[in-house]
C-alpha atoms as a PDB file:
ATOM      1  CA  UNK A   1     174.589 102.824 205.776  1.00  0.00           C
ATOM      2  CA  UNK A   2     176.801 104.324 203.201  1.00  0.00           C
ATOM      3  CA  UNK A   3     176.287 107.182 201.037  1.00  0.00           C
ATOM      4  CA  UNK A   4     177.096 108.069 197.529  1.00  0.00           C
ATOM      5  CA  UNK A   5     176.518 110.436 194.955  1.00  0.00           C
ATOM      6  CA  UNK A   6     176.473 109.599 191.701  1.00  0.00           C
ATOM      7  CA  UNK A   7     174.819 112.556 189.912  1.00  0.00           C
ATOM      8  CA  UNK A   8     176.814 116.005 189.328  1.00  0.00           C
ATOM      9  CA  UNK A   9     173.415 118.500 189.760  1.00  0.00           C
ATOM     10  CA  UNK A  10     171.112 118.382 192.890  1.00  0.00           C
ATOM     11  CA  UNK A  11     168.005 120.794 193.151  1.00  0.00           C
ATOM     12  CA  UNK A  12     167.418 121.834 196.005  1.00  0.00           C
ATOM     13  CA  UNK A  13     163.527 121.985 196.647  1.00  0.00           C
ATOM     14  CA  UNK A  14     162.316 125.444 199.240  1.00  0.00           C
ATOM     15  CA  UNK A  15     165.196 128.032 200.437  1.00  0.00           C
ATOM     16  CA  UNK A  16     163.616 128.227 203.965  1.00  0.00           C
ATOM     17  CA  UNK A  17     165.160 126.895 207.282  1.00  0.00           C
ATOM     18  CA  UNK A  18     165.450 123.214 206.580  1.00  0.00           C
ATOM     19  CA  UNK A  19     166.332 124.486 203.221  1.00  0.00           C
ATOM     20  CA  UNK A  20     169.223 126.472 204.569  1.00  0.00           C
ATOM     21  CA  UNK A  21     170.170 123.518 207.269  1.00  0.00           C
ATOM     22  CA  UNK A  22     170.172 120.913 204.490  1.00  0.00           C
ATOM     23  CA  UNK A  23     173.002 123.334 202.444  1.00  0.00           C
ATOM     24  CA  UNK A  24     174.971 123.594 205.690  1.00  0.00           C
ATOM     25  CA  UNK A  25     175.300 119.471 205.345  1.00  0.00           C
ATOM     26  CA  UNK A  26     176.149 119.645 201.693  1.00  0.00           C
ATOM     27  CA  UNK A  27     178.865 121.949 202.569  1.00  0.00           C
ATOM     28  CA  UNK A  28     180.228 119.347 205.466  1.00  0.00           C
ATOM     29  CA  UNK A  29     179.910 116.425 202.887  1.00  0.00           C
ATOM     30  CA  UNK A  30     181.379 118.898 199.889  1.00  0.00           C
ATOM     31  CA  UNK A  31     178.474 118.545 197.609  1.00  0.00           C
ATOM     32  CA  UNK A  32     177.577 122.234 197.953  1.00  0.00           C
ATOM     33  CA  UNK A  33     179.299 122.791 194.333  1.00  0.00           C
ATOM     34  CA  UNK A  34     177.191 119.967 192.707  1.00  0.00           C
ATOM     35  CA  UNK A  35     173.761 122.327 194.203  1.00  0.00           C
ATOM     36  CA  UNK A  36     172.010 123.600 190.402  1.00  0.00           C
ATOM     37  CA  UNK A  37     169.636 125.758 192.227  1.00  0.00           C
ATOM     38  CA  UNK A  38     166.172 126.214 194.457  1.00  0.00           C
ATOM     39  CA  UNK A  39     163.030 125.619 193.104  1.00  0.00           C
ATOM     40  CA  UNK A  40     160.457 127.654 195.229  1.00  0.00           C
ATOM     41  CA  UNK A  41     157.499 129.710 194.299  1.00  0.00           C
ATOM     42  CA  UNK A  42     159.950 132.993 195.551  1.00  0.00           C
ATOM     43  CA  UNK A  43     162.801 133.482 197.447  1.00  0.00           C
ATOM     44  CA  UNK A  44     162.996 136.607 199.451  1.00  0.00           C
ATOM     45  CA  UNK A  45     166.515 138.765 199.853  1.00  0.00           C
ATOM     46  CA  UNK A  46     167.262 137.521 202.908  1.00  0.00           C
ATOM     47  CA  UNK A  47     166.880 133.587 202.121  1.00  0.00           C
ATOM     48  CA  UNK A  48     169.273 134.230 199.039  1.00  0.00           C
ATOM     49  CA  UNK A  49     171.894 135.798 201.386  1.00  0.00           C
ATOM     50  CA  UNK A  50     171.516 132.760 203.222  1.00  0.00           C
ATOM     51  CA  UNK A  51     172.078 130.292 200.529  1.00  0.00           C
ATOM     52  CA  UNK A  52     175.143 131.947 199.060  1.00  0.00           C
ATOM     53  CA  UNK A  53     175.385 131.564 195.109  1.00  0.00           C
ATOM     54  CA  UNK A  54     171.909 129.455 194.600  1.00  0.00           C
ATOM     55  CA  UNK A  55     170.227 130.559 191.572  1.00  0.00           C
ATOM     56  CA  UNK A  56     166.381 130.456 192.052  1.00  0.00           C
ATOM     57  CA  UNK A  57     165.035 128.283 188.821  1.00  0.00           C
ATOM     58  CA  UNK A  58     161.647 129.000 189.474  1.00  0.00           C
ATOM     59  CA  UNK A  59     158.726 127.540 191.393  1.00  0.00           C
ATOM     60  CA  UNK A  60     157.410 123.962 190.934  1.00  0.00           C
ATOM     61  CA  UNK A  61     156.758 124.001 187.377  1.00  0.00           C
ATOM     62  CA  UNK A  62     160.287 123.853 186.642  1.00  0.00           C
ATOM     63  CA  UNK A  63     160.520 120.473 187.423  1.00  0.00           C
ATOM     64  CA  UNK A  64     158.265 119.511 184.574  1.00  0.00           C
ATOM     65  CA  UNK A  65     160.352 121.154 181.922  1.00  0.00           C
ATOM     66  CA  UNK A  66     163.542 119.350 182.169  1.00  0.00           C
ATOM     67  CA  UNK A  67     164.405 115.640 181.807  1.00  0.00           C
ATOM     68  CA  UNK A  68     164.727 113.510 185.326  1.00  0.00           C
ATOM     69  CA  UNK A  69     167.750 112.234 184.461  1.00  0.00           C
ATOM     70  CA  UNK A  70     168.973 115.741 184.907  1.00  0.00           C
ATOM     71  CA  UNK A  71     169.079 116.123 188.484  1.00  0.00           C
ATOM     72  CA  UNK A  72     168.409 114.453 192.063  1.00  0.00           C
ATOM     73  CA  UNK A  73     166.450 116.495 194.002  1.00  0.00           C
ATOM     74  CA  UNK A  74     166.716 117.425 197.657  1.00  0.00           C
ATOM     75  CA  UNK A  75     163.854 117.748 199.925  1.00  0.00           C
ATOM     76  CA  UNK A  76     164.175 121.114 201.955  1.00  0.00           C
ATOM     77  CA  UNK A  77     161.095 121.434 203.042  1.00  0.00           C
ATOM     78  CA  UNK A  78     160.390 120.637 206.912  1.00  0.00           C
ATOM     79  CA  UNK A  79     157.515 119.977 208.991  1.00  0.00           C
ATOM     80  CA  UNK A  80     155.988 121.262 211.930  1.00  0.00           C
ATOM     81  CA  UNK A  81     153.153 118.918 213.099  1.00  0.00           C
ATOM     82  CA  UNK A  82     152.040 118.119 209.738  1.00  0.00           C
ATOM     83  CA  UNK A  83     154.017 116.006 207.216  1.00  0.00           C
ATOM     84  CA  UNK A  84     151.523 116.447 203.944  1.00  0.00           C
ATOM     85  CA  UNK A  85     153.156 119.110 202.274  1.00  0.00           C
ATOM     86  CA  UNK A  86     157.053 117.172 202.380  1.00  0.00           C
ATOM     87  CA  UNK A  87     154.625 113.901 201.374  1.00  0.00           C
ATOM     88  CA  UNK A  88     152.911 116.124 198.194  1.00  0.00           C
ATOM     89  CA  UNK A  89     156.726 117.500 197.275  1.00  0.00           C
ATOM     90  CA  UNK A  90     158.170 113.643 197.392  1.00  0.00           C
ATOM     91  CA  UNK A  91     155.739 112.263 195.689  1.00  0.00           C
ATOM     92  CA  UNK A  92     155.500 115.047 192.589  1.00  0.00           C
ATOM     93  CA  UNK A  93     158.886 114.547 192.400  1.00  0.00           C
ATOM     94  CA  UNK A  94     158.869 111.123 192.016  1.00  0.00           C
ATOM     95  CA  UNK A  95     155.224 111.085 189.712  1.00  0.00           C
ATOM     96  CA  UNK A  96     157.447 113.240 187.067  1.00  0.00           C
ATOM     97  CA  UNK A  97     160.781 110.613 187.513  1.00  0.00           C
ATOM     98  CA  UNK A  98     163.220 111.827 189.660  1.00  0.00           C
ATOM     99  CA  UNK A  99     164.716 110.295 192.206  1.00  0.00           C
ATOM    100  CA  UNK A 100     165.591 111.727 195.655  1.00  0.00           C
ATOM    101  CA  UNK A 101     168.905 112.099 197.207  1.00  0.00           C
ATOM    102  CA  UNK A 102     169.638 110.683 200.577  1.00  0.00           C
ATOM    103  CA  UNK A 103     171.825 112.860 203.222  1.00  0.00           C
ATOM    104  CA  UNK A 104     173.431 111.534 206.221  1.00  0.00           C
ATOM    105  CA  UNK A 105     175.503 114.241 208.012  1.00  0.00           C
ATOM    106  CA  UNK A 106     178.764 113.547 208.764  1.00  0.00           C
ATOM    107  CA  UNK A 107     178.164 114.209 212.663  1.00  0.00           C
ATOM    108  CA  UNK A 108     175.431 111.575 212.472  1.00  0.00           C
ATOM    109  CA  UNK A 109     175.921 107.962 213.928  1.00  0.00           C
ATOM    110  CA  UNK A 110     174.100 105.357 211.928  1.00  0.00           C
ATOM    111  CA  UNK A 111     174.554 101.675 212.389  1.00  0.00           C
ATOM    112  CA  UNK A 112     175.001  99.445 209.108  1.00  0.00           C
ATOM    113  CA  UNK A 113     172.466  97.046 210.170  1.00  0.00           C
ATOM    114  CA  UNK A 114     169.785 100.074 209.516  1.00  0.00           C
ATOM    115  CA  UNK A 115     168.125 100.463 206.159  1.00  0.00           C
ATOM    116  CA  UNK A 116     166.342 103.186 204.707  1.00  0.00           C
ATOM    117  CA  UNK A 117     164.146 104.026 201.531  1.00  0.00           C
ATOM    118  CA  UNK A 118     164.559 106.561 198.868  1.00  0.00           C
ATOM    119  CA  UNK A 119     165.374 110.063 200.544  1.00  0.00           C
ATOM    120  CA  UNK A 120     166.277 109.583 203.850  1.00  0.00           C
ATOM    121  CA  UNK A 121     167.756 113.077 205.747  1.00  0.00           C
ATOM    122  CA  UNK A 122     169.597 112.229 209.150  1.00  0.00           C
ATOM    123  CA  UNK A 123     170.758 115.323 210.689  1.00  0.00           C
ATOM    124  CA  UNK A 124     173.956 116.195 212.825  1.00  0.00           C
ATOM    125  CA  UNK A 125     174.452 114.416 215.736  1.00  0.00           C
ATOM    126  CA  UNK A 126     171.455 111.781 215.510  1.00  0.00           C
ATOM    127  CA  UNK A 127     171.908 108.453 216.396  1.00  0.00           C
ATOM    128  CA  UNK A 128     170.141 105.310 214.133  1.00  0.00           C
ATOM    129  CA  UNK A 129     171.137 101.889 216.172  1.00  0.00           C
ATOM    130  CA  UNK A 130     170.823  98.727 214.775  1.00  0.00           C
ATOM    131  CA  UNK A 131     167.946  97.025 212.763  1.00  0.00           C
ATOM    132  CA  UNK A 132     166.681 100.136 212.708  1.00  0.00           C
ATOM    133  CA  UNK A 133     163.414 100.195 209.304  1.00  0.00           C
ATOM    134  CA  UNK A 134     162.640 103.139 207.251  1.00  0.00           C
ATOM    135  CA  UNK A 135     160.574 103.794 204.206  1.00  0.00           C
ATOM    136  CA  UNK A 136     161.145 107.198 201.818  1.00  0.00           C
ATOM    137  CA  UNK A 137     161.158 110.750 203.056  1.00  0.00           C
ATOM    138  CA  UNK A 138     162.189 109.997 206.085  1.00  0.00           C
ATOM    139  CA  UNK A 139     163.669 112.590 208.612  1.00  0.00           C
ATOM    140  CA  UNK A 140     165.206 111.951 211.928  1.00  0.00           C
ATOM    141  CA  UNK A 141     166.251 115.605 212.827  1.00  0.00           C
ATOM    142  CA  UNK A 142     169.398 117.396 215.034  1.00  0.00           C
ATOM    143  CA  UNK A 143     170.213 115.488 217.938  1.00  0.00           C
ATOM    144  CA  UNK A 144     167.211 112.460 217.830  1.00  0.00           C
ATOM    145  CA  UNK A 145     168.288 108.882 218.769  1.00  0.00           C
ATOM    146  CA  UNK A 146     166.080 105.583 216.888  1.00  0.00           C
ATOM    147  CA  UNK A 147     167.103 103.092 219.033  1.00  0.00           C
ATOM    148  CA  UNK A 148     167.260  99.235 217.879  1.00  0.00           C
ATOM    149  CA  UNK A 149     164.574  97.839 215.623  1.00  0.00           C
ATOM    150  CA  UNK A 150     162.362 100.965 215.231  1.00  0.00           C
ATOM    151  CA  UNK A 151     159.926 100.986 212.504  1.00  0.00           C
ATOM    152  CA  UNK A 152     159.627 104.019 210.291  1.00  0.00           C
ATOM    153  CA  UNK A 153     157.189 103.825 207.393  1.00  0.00           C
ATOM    154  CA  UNK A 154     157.183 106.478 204.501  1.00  0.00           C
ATOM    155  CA  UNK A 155     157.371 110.715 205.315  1.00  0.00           C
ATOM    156  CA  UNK A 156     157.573 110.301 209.232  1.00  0.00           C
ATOM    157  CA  UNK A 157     159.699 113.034 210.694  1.00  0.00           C
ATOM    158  CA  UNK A 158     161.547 112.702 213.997  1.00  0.00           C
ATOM    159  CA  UNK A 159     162.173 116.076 214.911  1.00  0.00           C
ATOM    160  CA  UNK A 160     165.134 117.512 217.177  1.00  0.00           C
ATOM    161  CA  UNK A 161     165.979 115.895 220.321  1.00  0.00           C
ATOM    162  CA  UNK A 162     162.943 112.897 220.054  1.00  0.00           C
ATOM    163  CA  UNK A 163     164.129 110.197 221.609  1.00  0.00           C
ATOM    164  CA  UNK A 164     162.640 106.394 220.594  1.00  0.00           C
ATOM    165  CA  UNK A 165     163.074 103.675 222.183  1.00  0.00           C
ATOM    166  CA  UNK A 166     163.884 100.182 221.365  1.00  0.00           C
ATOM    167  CA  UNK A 167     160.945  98.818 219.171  1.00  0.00           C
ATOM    168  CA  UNK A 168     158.942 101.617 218.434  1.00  0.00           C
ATOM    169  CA  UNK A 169     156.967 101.673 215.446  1.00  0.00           C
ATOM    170  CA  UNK A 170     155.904 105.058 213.435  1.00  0.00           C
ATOM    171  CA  UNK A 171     153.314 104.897 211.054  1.00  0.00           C
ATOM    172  CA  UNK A 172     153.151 106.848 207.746  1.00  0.00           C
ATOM    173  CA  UNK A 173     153.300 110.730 207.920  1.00  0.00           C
ATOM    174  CA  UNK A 174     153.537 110.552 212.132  1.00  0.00           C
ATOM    175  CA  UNK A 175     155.498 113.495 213.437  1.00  0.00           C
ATOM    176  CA  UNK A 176     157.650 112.911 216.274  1.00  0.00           C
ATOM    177  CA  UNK A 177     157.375 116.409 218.032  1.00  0.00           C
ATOM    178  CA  UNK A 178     161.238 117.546 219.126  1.00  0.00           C
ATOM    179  CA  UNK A 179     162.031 116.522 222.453  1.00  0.00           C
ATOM    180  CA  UNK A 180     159.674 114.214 222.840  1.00  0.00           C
ATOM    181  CA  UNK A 181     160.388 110.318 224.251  1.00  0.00           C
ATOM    182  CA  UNK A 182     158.417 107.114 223.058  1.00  0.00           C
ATOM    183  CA  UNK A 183     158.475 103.959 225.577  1.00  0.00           C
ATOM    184  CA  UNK A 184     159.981 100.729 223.898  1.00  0.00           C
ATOM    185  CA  UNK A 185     157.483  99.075 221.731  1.00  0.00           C
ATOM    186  CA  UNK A 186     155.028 101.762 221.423  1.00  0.00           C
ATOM    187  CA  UNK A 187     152.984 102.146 217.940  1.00  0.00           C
ATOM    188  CA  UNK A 188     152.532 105.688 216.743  1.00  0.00           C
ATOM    189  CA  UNK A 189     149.681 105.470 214.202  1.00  0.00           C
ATOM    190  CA  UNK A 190     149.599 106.708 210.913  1.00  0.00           C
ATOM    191  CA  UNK A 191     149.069 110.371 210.234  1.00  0.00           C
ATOM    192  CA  UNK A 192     149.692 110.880 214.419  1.00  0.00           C
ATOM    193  CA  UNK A 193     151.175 114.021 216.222  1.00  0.00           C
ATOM    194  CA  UNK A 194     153.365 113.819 219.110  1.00  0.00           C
ATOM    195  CA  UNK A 195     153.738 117.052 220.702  1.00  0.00           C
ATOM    196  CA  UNK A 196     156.760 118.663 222.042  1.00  0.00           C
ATOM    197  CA  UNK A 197     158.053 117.113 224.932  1.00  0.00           C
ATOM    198  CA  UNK A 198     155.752 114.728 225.136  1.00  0.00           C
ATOM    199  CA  UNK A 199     156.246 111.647 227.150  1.00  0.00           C
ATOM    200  CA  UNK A 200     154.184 108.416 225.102  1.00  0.00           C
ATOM    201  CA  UNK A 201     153.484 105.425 227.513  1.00  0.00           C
ATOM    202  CA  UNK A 202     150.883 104.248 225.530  1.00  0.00           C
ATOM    203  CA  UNK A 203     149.749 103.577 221.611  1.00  0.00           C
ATOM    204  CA  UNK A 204     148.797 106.191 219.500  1.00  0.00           C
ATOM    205  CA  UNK A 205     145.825 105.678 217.290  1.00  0.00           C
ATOM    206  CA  UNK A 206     145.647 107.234 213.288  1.00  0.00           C
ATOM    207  CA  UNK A 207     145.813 110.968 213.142  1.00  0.00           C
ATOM    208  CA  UNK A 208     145.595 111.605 217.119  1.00  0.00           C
ATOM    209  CA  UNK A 209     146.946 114.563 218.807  1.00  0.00           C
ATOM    210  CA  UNK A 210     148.537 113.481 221.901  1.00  0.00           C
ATOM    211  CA  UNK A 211     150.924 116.392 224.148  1.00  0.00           C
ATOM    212  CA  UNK A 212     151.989 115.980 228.330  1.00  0.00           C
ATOM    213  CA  UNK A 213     153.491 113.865 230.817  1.00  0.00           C
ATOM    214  CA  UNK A 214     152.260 110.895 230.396  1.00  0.00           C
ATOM    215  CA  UNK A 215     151.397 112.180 227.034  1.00  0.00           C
ATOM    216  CA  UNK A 216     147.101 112.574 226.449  1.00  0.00           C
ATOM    217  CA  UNK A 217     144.770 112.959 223.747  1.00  0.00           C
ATOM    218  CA  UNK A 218     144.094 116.180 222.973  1.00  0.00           C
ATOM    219  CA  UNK A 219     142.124 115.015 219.609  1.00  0.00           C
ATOM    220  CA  UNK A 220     142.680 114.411 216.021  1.00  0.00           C
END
């Protein structure tokens, strides 16, 4: 899956720690000089001594008062159990024109025979095997492994360490808790929360909470 850039100003969107992470891949790839700035509704003194020379352009409303053509914006918000607020960023972003850029980081592994939508962030040492599927806005985090033909629709994020198996499909905004490993050809329904660790023998269902060894309902 190859990556270019074809733009000469990114905006980076939040200054917090995906924020921060996301820079640290720019810098591997040697975009970093192409960043314009952070749009966030503040940043505090110690995120801008962590993003070294970003200029903070203001909060959201920025967006709407310059031309998409512009910039590609980045996507540096994470997600910890719940995927709406990345989803609400993405697709404000893309209501006002922009497009997103994709990052792949150079430690990453990602087989040409996978395909991806508008967006996609794979992090240092993941691994994407073949015929892997994603949609937009996706995020397979540090150190997670999509094996062969998983399904990925739009804003799922596969956090650090979440192994899945061969087959396993992942339904729109699903977070894949880090750590956690899904049994070949489970589905993972829309909106879904895998917790931490969790060990998934068996189908999710829309918006369910599941957590353990074998991995259990704790609700939705």
């Amino acid at each position: 899956m190859a990556q270019n850039l074809q733009i000469n100003q990114i905006i980076l969107l939040g200054g917090g720690g995906h924020a921060r992470v996301l820079h640290a891949t720019l810098e591997q790839l040697g975009w970093h000089t192409r960043v314009w700035g952070v749009v966030a509704p503040s940043l505090s003194v110690a995120e801008q001594s962590l993003l070294p020379g970003m200029a903070h352009l203001g909060g959201d409303a920025f967006l709407e008062s310059i031309a998409p053509a512009t910039a590609r914006l980045l996507l540096g918000v994470g997600s910890v159990g719940k995927s709406e607020r990345r989803a609400a960023l993405f697709q404000n972003g893309r209501r006002l024109g922009f497009e997103f850029l994709s990052v792949i980081h150079p430690a990453a592994w990602v087989s040409e025979r996978s395909d991806f939508g508008m967006g996609v962030q794979i992090m240092a040492r993941a691994v994407v095997q073949t015929g892997v599927r994603g949609g937009a806005n996706v995020l397979i985090n540090t150190a997670a492994v999509v094996e062969h033909d998983c399904l990925l629709a739009d804003h799922v994020h596969v956090a650090s360490g979440a192994v899945l198996c061969g087959g396993v499909r992942v339904g729109a905004g699903a977070h894949i808790g880090a750590g956690a490993v899904i049994r070949q050809g489970i589905v993972i329904g829309a909106g879904a929360v895998v917790g931490a660790g969790a060990v998934v023998v068996r189908d999710v269902g829309d918006g369910m909470v599941v957590v353990g060894c074998p991995a259990g309902e704790m609700g939705r």
